[in-house]
C-alpha atoms as a PDB file:
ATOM      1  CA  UNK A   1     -17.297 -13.162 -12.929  1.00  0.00           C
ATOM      2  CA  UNK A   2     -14.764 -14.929 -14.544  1.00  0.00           C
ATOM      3  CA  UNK A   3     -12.178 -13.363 -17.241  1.00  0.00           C
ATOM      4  CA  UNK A   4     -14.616 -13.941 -20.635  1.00  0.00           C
ATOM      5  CA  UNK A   5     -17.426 -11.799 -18.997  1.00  0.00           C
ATOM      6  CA  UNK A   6     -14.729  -9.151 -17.508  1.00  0.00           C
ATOM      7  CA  UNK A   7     -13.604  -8.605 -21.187  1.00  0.00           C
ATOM      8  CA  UNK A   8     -17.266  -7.677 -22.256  1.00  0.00           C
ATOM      9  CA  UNK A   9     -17.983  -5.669 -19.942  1.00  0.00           C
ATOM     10  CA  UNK A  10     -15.164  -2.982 -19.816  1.00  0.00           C
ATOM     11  CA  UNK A  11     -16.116  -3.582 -23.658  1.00  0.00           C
ATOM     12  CA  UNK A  12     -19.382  -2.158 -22.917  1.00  0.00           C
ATOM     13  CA  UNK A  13     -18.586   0.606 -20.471  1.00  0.00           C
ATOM     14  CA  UNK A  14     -15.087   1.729 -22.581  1.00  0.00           C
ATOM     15  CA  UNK A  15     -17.423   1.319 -25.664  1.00  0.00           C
ATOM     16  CA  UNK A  16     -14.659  -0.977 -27.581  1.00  0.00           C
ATOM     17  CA  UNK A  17     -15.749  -2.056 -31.103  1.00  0.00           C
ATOM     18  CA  UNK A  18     -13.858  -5.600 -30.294  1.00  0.00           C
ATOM     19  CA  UNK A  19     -13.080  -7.513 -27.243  1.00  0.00           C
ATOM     20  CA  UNK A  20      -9.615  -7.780 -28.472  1.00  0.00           C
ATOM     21  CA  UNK A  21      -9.232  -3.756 -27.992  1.00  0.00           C
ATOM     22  CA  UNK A  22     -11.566  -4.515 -24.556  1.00  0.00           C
ATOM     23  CA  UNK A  23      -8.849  -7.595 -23.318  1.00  0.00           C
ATOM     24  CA  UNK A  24      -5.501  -4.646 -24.677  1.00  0.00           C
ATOM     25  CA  UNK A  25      -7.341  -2.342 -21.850  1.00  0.00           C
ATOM     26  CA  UNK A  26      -6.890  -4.842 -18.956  1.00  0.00           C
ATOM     27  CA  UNK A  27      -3.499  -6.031 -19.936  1.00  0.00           C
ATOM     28  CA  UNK A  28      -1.900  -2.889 -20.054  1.00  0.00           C
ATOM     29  CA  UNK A  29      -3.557  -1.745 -16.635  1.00  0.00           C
ATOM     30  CA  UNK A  30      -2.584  -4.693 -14.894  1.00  0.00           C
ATOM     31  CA  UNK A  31       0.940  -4.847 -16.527  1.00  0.00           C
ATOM     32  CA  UNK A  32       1.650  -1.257 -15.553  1.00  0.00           C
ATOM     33  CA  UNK A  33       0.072  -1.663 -11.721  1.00  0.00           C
ATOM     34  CA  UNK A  34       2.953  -5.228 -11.729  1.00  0.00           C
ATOM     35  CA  UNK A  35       5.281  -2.503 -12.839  1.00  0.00           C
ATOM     36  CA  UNK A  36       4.736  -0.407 -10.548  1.00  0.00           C
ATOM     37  CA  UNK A  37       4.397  -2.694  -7.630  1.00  0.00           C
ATOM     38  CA  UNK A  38       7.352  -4.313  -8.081  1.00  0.00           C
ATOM     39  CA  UNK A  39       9.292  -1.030  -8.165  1.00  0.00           C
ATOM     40  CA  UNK A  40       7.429  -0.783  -4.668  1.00  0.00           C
ATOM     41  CA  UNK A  41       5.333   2.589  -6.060  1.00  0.00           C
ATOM     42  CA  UNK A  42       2.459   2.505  -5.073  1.00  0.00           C
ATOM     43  CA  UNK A  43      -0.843   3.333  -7.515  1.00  0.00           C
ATOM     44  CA  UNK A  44      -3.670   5.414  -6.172  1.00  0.00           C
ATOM     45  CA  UNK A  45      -7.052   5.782  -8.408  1.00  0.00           C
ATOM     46  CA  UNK A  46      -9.078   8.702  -6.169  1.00  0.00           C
ATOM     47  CA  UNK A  47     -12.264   6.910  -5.255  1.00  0.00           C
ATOM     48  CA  UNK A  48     -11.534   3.461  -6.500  1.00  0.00           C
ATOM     49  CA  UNK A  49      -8.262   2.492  -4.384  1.00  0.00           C
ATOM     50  CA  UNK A  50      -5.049   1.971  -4.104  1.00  0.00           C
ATOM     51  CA  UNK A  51      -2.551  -0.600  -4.930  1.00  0.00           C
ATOM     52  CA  UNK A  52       0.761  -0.870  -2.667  1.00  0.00           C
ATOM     53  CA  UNK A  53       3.764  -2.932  -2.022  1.00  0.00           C
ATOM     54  CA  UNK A  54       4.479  -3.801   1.409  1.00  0.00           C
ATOM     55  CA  UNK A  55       7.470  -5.422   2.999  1.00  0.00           C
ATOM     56  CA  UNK A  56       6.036  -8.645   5.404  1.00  0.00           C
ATOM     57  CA  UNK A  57       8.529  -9.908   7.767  1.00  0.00           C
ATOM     58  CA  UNK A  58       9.411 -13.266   8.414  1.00  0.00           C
ATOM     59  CA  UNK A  59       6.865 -15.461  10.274  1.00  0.00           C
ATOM     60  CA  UNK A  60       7.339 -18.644  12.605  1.00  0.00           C
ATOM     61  CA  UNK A  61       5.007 -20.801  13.479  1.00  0.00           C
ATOM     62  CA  UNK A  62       3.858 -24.923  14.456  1.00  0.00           C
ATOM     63  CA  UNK A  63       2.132 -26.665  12.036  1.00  0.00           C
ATOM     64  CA  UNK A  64      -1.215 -27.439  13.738  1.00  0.00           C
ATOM     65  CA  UNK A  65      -1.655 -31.030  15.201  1.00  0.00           C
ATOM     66  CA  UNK A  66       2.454 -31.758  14.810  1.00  0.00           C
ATOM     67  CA  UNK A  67       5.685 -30.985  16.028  1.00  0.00           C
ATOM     68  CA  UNK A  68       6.458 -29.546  13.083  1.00  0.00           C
ATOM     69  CA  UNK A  69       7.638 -25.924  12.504  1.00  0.00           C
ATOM     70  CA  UNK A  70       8.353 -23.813   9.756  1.00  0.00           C
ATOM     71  CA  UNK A  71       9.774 -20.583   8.837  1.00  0.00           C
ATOM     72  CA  UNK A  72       8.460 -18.043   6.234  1.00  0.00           C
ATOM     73  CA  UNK A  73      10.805 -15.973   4.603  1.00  0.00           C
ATOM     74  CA  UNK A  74      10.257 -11.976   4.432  1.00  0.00           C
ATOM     75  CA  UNK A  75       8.925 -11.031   0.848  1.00  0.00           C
ATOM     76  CA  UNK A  76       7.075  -8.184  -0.149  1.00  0.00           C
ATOM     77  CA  UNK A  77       3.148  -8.312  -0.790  1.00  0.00           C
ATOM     78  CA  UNK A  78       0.543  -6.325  -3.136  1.00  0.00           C
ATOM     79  CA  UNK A  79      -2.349  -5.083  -0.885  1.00  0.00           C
ATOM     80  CA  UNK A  80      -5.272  -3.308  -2.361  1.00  0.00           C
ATOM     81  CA  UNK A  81      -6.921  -0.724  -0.127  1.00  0.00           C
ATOM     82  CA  UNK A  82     -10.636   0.391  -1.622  1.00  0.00           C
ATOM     83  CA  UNK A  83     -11.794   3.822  -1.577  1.00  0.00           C
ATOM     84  CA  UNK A  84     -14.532   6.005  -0.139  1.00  0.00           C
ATOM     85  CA  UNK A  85     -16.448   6.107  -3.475  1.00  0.00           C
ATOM     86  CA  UNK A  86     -15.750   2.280  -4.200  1.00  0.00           C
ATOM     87  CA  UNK A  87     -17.259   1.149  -0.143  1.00  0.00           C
ATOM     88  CA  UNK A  88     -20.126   3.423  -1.121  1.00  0.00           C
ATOM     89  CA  UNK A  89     -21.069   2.333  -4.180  1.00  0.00           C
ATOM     90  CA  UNK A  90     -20.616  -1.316  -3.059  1.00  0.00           C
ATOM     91  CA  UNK A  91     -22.522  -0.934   0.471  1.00  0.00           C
ATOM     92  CA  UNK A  92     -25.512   0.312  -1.813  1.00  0.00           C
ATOM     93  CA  UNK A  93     -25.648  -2.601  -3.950  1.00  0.00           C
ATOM     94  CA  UNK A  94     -25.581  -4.753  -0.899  1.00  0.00           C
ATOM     95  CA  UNK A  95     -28.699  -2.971   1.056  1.00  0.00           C
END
């Protein structure tokens, strides 16, 4: 599903009059999840998820078939970790 077909369908199901007021909807959820992710909060929805930051350390390795090796700084991540509700819901759709 790409962006376009997102849009009308949280028009549908938020029953928006305009995909404009459908497209506000998901840019102020995902700006306020950044938000909150970069002020390493994390955001829990009961039964859909939740969205945290998480500190990855710094990672050696060889670059497969060379001598090569590199080094990957420590930076912080987003990781989304579904709910109960959402697996359900999901694992139906899939029997």
């Amino acid at each position: 599903m790409n962006k376009a077909q997102f849009v009308e369908l949280v028009q549908k199901h938020g029953q928006y009059k305009t995909k404009k007021e459908a497209e506000e909807v998901i840019a102020a959820f995902t700006e306020s999840v950044t938000e909150a992710l970069v002020a390493k909060e994390s955001v829990t929805l009961v039964g859909f998820g939740a969205f945290t930051a998480v500190d990855v350390a710094e990672k050696s390795g060889i670059v497969p078939g060379t001598d090569k090796t590199y080094t990957k700084a420590a930076h912080t991540s987003p990781k989304f970790k579904a709910g109960q509700t959402l697996k359900d819901e999901v694992a139906k759709a899939t029997v």
